[in-house]
Protein backbone atom coordinates (compact mmCIF):
# COMPACT_ATOMS: atom_id res chain seq x y z
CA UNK A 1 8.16 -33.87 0.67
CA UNK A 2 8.63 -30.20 2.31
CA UNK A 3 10.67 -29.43 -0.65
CA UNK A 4 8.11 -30.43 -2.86
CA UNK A 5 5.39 -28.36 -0.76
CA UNK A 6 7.43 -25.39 -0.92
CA UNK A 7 8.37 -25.30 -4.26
CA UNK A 8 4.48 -25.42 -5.51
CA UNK A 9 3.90 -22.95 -2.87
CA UNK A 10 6.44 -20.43 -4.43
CA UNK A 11 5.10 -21.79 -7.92
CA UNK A 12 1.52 -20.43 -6.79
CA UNK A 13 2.90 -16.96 -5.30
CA UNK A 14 4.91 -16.39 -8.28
CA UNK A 15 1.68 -16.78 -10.68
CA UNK A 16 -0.28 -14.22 -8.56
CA UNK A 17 2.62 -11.64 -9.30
CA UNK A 18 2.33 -12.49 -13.05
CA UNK A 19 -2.27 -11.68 -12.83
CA UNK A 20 -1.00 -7.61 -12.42
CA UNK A 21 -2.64 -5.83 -14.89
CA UNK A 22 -0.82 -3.75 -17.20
CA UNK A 23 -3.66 -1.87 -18.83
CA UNK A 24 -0.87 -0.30 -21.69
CA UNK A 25 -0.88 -3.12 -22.90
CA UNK A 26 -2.47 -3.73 -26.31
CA UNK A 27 -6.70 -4.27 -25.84
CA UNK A 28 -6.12 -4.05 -21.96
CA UNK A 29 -6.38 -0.33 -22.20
CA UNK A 30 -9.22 1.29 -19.10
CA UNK A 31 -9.17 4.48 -18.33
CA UNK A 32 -10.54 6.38 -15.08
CA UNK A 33 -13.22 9.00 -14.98
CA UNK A 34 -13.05 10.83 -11.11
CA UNK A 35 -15.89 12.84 -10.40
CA UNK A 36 -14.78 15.00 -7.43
CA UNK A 37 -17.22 17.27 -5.32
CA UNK A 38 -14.69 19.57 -3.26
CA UNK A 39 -16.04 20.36 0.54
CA UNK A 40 -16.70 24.05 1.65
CA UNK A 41 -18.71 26.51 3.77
CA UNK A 42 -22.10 25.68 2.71
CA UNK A 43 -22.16 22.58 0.37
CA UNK A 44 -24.51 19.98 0.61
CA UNK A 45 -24.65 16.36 -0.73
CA UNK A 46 -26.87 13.76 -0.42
CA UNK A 47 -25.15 10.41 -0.66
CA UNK A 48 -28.28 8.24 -0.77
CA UNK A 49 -29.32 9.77 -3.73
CA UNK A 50 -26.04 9.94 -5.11
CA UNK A 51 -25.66 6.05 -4.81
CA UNK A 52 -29.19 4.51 -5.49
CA UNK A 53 -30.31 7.31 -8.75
CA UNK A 54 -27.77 9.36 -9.86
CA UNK A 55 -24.79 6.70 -10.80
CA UNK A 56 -26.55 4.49 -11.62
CA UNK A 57 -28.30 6.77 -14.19
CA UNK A 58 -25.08 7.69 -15.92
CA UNK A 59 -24.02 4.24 -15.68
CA UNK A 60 -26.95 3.28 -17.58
CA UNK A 61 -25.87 5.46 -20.67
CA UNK A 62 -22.65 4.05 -20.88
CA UNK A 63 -23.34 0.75 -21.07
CA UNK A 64 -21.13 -1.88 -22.11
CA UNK A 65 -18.39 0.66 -22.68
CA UNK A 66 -18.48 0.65 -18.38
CA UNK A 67 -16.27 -1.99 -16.51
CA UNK A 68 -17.32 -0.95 -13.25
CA UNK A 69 -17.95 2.48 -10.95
CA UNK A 70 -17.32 2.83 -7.61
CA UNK A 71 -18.64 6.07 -4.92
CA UNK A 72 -16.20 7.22 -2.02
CA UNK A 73 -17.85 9.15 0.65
CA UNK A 74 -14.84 11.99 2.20
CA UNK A 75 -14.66 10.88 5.88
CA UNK A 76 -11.92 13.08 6.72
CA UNK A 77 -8.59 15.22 5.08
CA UNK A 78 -5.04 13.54 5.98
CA UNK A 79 -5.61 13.14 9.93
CA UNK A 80 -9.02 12.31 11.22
CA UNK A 81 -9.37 15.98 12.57
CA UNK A 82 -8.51 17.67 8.94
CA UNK A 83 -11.90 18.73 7.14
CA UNK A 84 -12.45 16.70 4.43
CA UNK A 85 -11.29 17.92 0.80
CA UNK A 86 -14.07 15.97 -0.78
CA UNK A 87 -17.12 15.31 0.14
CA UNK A 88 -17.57 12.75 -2.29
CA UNK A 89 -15.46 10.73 -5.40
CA UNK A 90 -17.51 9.17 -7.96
CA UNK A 91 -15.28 6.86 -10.52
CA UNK A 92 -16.41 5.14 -14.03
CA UNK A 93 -13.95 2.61 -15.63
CA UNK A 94 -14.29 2.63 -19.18
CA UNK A 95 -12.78 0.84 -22.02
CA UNK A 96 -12.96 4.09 -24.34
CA UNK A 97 -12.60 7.43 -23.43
CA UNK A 98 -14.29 8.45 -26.88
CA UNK A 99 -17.08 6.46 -26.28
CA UNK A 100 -17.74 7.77 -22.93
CA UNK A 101 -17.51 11.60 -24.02
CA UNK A 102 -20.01 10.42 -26.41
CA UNK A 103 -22.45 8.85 -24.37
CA UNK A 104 -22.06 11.92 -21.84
CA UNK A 105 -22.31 14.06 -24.44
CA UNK A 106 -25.82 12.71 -25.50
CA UNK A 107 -27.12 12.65 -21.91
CA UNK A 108 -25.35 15.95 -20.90
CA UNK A 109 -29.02 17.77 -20.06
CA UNK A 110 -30.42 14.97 -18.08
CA UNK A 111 -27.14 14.40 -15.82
CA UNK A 112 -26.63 18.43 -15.35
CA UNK A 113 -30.41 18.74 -14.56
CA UNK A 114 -30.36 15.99 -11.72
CA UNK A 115 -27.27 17.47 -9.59
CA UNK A 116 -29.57 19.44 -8.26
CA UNK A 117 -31.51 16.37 -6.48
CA UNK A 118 -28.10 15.61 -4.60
CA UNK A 119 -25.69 18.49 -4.59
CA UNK A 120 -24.68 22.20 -4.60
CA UNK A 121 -21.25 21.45 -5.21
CA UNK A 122 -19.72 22.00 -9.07
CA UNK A 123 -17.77 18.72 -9.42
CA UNK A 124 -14.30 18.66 -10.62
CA UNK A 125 -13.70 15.80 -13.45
CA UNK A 126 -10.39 14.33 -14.07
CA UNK A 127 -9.85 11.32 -16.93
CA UNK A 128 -6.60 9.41 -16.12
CA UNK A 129 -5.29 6.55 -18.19
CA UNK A 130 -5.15 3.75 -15.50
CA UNK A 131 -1.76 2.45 -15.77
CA UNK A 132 -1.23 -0.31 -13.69
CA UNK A 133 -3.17 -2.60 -10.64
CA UNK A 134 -1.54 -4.31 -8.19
CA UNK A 135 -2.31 -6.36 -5.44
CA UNK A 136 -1.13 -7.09 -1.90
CA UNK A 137 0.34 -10.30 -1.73
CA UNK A 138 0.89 -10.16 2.14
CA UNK A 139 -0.82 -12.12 4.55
């Protein structure tokens, strides 16, 4: 009977190994839109705003192209006494990078026009092709 027990128990673990996603992968393809707003002497940015109006707003015009967004708020650099690089990291998941330059592209007055209701800070963009997620199996 503890065979048995261990054997589905590996059986299960094993299974959770095989749910990574490989986003190369033929119609698994999401790519990663980081919206970074570098720290420095004199920059401001309200996080309140940022969370309840602002993403939420650009998440509207990209619609069902959007998996999911997340917000980061910079607590601190490598060590907790290093200044943080970034006061904030805004992220879109998307299906298609195409479709998202599009939809910015359309809205590009609106979004520009409401930084100024949060930040000062010119934020960097970066698109990455996400390539793989994997989870901690440890317990």
């Amino acid at each position: 009977m503890k065979y048995i027990l261990f054997f589905a128990l590996s059986s299960l673990l094993g299974c959770k190994t095989s749910q990574l996603i490989h986003s190369s992968s033929p119609g698994n393809e999401l790519f990663k839109v980081a919206i970074l707003y570098p720290n420095g002497e004199g920059k401001t940015f309200n996080m309140d705003y940022y969370e309840r109006k602002h993403m939420p707003m650009v998440a509207g015009y990209l619609g069902k192209n959007l998996k999911f967004y997340e917000i980061d708020r910079g607590i601190s650099g490598r060590t907790s006494t290093d200044k943080v690089p970034y006061l904030a990291v805004g992220y879109f998941y998307v299906k298609d990078v195409a479709e998202y330059n599009k939809a910015i592209g359309q809205n590009r007055e609106i979004i520009i026009s409401d930084f100024k209701n949060y930040t000062n800070v010119q934020p960097v963009i970066q698109i990455s092709e996400v390539r793989h997620i994997g989870f901690n199996n440890a317990k």
